[in-house]
Protein backbone atom coordinates (compact mmCIF):
# COMPACT_ATOMS: atom_id res chain seq x y z
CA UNK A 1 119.83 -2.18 0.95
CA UNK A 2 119.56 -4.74 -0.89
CA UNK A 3 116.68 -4.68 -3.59
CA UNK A 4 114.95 -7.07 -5.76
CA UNK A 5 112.81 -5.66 -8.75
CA UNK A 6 110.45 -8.06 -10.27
CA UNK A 7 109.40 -6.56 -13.84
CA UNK A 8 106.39 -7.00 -16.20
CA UNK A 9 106.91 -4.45 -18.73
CA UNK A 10 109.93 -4.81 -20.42
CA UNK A 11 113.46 -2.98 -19.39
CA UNK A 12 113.58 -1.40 -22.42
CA UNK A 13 114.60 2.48 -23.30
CA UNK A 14 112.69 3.34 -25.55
CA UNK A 15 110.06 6.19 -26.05
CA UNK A 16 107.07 5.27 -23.96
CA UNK A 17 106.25 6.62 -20.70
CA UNK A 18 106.47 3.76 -18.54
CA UNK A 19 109.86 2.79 -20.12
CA UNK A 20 111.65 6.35 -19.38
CA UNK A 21 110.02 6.82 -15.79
CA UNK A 22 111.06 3.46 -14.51
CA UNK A 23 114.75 3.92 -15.59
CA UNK A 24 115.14 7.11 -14.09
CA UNK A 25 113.30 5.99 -10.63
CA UNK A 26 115.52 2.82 -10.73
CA UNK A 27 118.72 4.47 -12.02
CA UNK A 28 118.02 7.06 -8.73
CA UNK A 29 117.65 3.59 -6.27
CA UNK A 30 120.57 2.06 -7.65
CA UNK A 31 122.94 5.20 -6.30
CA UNK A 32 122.25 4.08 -2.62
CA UNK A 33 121.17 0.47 -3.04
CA UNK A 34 122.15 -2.68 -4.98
CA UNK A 35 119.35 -3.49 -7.53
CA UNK A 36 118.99 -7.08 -8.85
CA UNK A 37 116.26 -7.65 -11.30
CA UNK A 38 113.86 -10.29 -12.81
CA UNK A 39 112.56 -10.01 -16.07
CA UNK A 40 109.13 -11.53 -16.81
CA UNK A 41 109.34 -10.08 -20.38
CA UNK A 42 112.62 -9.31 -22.67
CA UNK A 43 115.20 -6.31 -21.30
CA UNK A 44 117.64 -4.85 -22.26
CA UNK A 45 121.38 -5.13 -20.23
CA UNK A 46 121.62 -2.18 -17.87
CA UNK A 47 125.17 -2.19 -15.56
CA UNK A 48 123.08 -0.63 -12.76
CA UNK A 49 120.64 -3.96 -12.51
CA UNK A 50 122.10 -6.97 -11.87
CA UNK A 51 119.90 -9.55 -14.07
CA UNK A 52 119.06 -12.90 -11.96
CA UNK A 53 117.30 -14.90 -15.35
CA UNK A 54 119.37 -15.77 -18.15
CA UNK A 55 116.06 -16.29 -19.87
CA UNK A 56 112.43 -16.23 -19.50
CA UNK A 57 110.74 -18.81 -17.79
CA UNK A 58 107.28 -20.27 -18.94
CA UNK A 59 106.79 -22.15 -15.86
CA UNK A 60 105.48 -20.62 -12.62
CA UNK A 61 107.30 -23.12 -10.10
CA UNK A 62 110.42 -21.95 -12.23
CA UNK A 63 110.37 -18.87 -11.63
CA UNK A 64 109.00 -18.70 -8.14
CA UNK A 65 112.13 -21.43 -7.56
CA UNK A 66 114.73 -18.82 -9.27
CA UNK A 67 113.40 -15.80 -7.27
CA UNK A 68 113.38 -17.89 -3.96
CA UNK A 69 117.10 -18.80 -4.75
CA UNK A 70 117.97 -14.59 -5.44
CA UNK A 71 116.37 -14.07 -2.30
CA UNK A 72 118.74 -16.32 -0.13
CA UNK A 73 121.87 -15.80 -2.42
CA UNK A 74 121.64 -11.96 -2.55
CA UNK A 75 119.98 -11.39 0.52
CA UNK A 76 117.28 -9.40 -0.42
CA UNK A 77 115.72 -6.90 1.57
CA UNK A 78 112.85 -5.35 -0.39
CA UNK A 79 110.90 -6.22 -3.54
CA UNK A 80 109.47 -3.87 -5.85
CA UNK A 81 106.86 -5.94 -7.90
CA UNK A 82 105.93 -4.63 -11.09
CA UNK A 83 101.64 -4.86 -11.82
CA UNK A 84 99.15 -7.55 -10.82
CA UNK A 85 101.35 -10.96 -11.77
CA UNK A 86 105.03 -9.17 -10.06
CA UNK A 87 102.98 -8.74 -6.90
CA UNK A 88 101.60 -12.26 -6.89
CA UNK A 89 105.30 -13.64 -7.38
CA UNK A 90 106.85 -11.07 -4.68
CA UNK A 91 103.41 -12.84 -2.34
CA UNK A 92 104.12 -16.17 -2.99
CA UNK A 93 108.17 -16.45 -3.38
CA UNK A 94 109.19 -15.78 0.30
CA UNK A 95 107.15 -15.37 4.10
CA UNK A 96 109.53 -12.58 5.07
CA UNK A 97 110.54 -10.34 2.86
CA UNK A 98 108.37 -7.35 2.04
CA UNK A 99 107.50 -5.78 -1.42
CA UNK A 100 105.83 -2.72 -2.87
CA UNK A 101 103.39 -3.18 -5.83
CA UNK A 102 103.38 -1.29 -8.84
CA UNK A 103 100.45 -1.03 -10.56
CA UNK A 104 99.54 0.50 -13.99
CA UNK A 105 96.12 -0.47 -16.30
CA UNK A 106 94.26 -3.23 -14.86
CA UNK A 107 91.35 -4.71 -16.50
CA UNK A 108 89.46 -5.60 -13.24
CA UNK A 109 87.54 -3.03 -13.14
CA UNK A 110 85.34 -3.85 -16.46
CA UNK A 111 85.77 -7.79 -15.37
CA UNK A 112 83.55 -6.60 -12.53
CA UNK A 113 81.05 -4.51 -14.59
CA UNK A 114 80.87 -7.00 -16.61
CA UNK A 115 81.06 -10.61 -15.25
CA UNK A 116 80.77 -9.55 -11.13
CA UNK A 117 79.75 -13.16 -10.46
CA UNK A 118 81.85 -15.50 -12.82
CA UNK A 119 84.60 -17.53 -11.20
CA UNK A 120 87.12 -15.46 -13.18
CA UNK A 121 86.39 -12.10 -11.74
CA UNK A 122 85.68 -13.47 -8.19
CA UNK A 123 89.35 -15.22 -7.93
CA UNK A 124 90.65 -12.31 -9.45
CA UNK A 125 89.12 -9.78 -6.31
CA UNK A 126 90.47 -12.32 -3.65
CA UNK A 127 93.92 -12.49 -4.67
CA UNK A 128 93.90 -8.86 -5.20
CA UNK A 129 92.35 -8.71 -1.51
CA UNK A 130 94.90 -10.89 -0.61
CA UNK A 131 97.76 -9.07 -1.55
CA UNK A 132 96.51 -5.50 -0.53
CA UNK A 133 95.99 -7.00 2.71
CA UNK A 134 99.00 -8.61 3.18
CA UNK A 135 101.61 -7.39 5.46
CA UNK A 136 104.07 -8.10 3.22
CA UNK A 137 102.61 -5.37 0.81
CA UNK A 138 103.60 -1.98 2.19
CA UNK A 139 102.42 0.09 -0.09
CA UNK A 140 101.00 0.04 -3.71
CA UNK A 141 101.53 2.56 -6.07
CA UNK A 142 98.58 3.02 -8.74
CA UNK A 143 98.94 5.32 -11.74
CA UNK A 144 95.80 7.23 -12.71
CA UNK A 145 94.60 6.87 -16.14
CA UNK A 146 91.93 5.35 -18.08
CA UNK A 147 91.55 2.03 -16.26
CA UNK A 148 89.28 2.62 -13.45
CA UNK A 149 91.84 2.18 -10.69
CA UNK A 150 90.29 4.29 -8.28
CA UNK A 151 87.24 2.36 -8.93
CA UNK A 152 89.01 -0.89 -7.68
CA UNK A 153 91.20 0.43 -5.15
CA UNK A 154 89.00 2.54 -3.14
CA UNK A 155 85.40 0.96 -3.67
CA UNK A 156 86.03 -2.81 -4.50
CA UNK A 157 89.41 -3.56 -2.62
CA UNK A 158 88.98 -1.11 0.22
CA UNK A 159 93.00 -0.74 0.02
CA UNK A 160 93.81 1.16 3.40
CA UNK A 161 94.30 4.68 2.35
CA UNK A 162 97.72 4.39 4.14
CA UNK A 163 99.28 2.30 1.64
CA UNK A 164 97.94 3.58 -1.17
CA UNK A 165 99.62 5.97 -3.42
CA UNK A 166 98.42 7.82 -6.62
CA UNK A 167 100.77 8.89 -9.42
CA UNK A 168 100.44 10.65 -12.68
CA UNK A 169 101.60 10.37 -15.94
CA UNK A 170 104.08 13.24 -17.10
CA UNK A 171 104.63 15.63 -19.76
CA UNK A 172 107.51 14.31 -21.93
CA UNK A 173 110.54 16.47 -22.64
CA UNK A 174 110.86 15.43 -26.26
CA UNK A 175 107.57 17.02 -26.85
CA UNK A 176 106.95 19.88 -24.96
CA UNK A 177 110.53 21.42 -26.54
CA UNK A 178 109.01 20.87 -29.97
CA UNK A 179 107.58 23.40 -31.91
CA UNK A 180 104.05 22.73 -33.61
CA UNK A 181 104.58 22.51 -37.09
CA UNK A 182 100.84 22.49 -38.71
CA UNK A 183 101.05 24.29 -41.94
CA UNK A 184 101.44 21.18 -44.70
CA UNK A 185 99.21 20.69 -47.31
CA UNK A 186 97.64 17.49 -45.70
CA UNK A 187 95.34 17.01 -42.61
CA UNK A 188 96.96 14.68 -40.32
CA UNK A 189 95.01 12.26 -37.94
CA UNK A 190 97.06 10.25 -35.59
CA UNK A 191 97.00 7.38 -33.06
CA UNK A 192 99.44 6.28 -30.72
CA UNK A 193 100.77 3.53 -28.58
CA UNK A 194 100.84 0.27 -28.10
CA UNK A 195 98.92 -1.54 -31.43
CA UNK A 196 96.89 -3.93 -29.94
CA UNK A 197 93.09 -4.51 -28.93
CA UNK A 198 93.38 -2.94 -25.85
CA UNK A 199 93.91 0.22 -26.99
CA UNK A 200 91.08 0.24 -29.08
CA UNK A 201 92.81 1.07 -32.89
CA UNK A 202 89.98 -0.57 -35.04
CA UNK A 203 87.30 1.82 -33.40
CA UNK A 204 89.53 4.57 -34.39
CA UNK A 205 89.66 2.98 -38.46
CA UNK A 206 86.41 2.43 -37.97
CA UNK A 207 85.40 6.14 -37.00
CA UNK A 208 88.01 7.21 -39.59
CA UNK A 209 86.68 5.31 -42.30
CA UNK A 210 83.21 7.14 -41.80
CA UNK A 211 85.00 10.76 -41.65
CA UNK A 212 87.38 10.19 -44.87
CA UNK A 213 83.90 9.16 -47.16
CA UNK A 214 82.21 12.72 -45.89
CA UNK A 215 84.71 14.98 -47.32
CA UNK A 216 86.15 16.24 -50.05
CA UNK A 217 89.26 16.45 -51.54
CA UNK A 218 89.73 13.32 -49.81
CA UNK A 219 93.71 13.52 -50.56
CA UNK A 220 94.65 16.22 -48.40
CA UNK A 221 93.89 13.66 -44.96
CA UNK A 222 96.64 11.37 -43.66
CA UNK A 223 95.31 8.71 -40.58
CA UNK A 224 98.80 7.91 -39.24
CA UNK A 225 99.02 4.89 -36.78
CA UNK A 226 102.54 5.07 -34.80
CA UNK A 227 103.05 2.22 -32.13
CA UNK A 228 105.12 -1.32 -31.35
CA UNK A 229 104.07 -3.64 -33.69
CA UNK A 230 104.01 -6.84 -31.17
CA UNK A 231 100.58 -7.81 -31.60
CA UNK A 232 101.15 -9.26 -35.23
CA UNK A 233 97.66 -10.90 -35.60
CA UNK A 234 95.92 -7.74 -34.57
CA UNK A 235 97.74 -6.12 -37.09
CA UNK A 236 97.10 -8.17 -39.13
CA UNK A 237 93.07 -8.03 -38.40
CA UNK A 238 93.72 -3.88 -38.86
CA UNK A 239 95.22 -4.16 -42.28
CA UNK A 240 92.25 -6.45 -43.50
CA UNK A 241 89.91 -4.23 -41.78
CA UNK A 242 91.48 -0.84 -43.92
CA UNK A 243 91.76 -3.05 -47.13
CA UNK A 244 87.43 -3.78 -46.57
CA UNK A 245 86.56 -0.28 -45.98
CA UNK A 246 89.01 0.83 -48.89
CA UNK A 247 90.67 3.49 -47.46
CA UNK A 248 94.46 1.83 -47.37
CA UNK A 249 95.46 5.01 -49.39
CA UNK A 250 94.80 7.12 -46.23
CA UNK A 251 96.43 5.36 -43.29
CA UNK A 252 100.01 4.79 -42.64
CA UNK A 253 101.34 2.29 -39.97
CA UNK A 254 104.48 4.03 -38.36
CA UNK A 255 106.22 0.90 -36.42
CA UNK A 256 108.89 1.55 -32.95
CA UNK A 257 109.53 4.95 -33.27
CA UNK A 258 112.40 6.58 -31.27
CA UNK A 259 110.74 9.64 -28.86
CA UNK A 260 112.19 12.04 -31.73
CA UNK A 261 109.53 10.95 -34.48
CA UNK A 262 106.86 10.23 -32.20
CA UNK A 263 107.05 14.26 -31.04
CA UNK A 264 107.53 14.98 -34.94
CA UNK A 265 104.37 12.72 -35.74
CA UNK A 266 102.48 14.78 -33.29
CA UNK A 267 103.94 18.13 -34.28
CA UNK A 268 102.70 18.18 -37.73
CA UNK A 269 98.91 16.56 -36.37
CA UNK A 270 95.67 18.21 -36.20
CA UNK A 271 93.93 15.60 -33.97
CA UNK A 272 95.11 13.04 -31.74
CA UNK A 273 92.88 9.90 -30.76
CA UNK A 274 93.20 8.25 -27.56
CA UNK A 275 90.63 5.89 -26.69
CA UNK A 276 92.18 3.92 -24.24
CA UNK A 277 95.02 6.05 -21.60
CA UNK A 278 95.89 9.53 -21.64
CA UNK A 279 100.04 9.61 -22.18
CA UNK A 280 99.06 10.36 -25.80
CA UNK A 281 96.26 13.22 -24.84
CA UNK A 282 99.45 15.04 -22.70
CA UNK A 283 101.82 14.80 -25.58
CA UNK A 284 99.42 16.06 -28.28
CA UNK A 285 98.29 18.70 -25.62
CA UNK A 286 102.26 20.01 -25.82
CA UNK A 287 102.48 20.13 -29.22
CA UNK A 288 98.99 22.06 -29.41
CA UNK A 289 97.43 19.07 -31.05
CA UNK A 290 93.54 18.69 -29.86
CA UNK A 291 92.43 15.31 -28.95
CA UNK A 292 89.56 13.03 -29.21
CA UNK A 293 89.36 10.88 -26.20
CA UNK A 294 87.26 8.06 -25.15
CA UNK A 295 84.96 8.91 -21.75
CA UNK A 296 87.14 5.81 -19.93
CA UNK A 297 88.66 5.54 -16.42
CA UNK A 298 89.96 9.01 -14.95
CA UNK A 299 89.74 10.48 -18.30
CA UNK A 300 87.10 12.65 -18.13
CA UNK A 301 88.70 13.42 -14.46
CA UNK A 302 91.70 14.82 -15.69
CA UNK A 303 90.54 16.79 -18.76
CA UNK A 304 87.25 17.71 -18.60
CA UNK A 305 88.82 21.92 -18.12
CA UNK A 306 90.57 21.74 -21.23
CA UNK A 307 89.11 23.24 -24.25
CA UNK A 308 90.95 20.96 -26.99
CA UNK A 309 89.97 18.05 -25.62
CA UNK A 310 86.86 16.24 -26.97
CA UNK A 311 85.73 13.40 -24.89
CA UNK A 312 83.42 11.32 -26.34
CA UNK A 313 80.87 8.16 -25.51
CA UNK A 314 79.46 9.77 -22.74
CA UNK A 315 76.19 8.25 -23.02
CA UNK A 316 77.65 4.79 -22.90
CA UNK A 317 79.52 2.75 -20.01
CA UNK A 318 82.41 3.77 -18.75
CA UNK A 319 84.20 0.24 -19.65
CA UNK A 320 87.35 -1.41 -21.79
CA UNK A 321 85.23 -4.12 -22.36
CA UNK A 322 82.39 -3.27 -25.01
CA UNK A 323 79.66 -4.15 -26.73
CA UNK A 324 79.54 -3.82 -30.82
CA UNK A 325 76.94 -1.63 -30.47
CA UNK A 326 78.72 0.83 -27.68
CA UNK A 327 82.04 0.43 -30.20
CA UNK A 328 79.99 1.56 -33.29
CA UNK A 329 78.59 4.29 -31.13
CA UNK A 330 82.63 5.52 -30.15
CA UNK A 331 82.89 4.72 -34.01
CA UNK A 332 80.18 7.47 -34.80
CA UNK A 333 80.87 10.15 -32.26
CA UNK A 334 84.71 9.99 -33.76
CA UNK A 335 83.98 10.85 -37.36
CA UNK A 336 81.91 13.54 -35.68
CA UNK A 337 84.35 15.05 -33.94
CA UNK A 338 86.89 14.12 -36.92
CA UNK A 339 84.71 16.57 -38.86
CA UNK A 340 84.79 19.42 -36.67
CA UNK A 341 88.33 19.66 -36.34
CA UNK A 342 88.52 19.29 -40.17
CA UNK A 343 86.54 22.08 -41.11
CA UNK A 344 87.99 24.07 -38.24
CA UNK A 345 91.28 23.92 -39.87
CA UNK A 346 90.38 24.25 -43.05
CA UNK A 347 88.21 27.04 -42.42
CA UNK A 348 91.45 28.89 -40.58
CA UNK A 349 89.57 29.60 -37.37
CA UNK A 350 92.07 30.02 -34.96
CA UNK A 351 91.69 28.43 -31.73
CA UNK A 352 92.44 31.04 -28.89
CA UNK A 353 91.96 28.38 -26.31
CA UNK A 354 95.53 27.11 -26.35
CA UNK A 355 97.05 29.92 -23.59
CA UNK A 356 94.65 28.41 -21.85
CA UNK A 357 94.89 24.98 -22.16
CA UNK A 358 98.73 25.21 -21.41
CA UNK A 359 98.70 27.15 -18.54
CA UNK A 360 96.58 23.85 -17.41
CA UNK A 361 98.55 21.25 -18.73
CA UNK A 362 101.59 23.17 -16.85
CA UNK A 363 99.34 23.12 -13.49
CA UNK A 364 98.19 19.65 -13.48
CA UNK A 365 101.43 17.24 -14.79
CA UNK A 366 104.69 17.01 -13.90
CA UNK A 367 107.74 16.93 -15.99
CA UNK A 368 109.12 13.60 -16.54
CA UNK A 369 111.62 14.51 -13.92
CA UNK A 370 109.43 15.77 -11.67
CA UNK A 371 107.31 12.83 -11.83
CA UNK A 372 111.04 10.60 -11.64
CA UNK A 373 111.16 11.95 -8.26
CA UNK A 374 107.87 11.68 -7.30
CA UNK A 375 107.73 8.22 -8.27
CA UNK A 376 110.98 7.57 -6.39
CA UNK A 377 110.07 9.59 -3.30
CA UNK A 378 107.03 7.44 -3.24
CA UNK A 379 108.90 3.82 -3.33
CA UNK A 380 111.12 4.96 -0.80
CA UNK A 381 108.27 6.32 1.56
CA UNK A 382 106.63 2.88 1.13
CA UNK A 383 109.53 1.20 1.60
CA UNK A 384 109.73 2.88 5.27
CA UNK A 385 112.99 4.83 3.93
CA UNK A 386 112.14 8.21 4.59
């Protein structure tokens, strides 16, 4: 078969989740089918995907013209369209040729909390309607995390529950084989992922910035902030942010790191924040790191059973989009929790809840692996191939 993947996050191999399940789901594809790919955003070369864009294409008609032309010249069979704008491209580039959506965070669901009536949001639910409707669409496969997808799927869309699939994020290998290495002078805060607004990182300096002004002596703590640096004008807005609440001796940017130091960074932790998704709350979980986790999406879902991790802003909406008044309440409840942790550890009260949690964390994720050939078990039974 042949089979055209249309992609929105970036071929890359590096350390993040997304990035290490999609290569081994694709890499399993290519052994029985011939893969061609689009890239909406920068890749890297791979021998198994045969690249259809020299470059990247700013104009729709472009690249709806391009994929049109793959379709004819390589005879494609299937399409695997990667999130919201991959399916709308797989909809509108041929009458005939079906496609499976892949779908990761969406922000529809706080668009409709939000703004239910503003043009925006409305044109947004058709063309999602449209395309979970469509014949064309087989199946769509959601991931559960922190971004309300079950929310939109089941209760707004009304996706027939024959095409829709759930998936879960995995444990990663690199650090569940690492050993937790907590005994340093310093108390070590960290937040990871992608660095942008999204993901919430000035509610974390914010709620850090309270914590580090309650406690003393104030040079033991390290706030250590690991992700991609793409967003430069976030960053940007972060550093000013640390420079006005005078606490740039505490926190540490940590830019691209390779899986290796991110499972290092969260080794030698003593609390994770994850406000946004929960790929960070498994990998601190491995490395017996407790986490403070925003009340967002499926989050609450998934973790509410395990003892080490703290979810916080339940009293507020469950939403990506917030007020400053529900971010200065996240703000508060942090440096709370911040505090907790702190004088547990300092204190030496051992925590006897980590047999526990890891018997869970063994029960209710798969391995990377596993979840490789979950996720490739589940294209191939929407693509009518088994």
């Amino acid at each position: 078969m042949n089979i055209l993947i249309i992609n929105n996050s970036g071929l890359t191999k590096n350390n993040t989740t997304t990035s290490l399940r999609l290569f081994g789901i694709w890499e399993r594809l290519a052994k029985d089918n011939n893969l061609f790919y689009y890239a909406l955003r920068s890749s890297e070369k791979d021998e198994d995907f045969r690249t259809i864009n020299q470059k990247q294409e700013k104009n729709i008609f472009n690249t709806i013209k391009t994929i049109r032309d793959a379709l004819k010249k390589e005879k494609i069979d299937y399409i695997l369209a990667e999130d919201f704008r991959g399916a709308l491209l797989a909809y509108a580039s041929s009458h005939d040729v079906p496609f499976v959506w892949r779908q990761y965070g969406t922000t529809l669901g706080s668009e409709i909390k939000n703004s239910p009536i503003s043009i925006k949001t409305l044109s947004k639910i058709f063309l999602y309607k449209l395309l979970t409707k469509s014949k064309k669409c087989t199946g769509i496969i959601v991931t559960l995390d922190g971004c309300l997808n079950k929310f939109v799927y089941e209760k707004i869309l009304k996706t027939e529950k024959s095409k829709l699939y759930y998936i879960k994020n995995p444990k990663i290998t690199h650090a569940i084989n690492v050993k937790p290495d907590k005994d340093g002078p310093e108390f070590i805060i960290c937040q990871l992922g992608r660095i942008n607004h999204w993901k919430k990182v000035h509610i974390a300096i914010s709620g850090f910035s309270k914590f580090i002004k309650k406690i003393e002596p104030q040079k033991d703590v390290k706030f250590i902030i690991a992700g991609t640096n793409d967003d430069k004008e976030y960053i940007k807005k972060l550093e000013k942010h640390i420079f006005q609440e005078n606490i740039s001796n505490y926190v540490e940017f940590m830019f691209n790191l390779n899986k290796d130091q991110v499972a290092e960074v969260l080794s030698k932790s003593h609390a994770s924040i994850s406000l946004t998704a929960y790929s960070p709350i498994i990998e601190s979980l491995s490395v017996q790191t407790p986490v403070i986790a925003y009340n967002w999406g499926e989050v609450d879902e998934q973790f509410h059973e395990f003892s080490n991790v703290k979810i916080i802003g339940n009293a507020i909406r469950k939403d990506s989009l917030l007020s400053e008044k529900e971010e200065d309440v996240i703000a508060d409840e942090l440096h709370l929790a911040l505090l907790e942790f702190y004088r547990k550890t300092r204190d030496r009260k051992d925590n006897l809840s980590w047999e526990k949690d890891a018997a869970l964390l063994e029960e209710s994720f798969p391995t990377l692996n596993e979840s490789i050939e979950i996720g490739y078990n589940l294209y191939c039974k929407a693509m009518n191939l088994i």
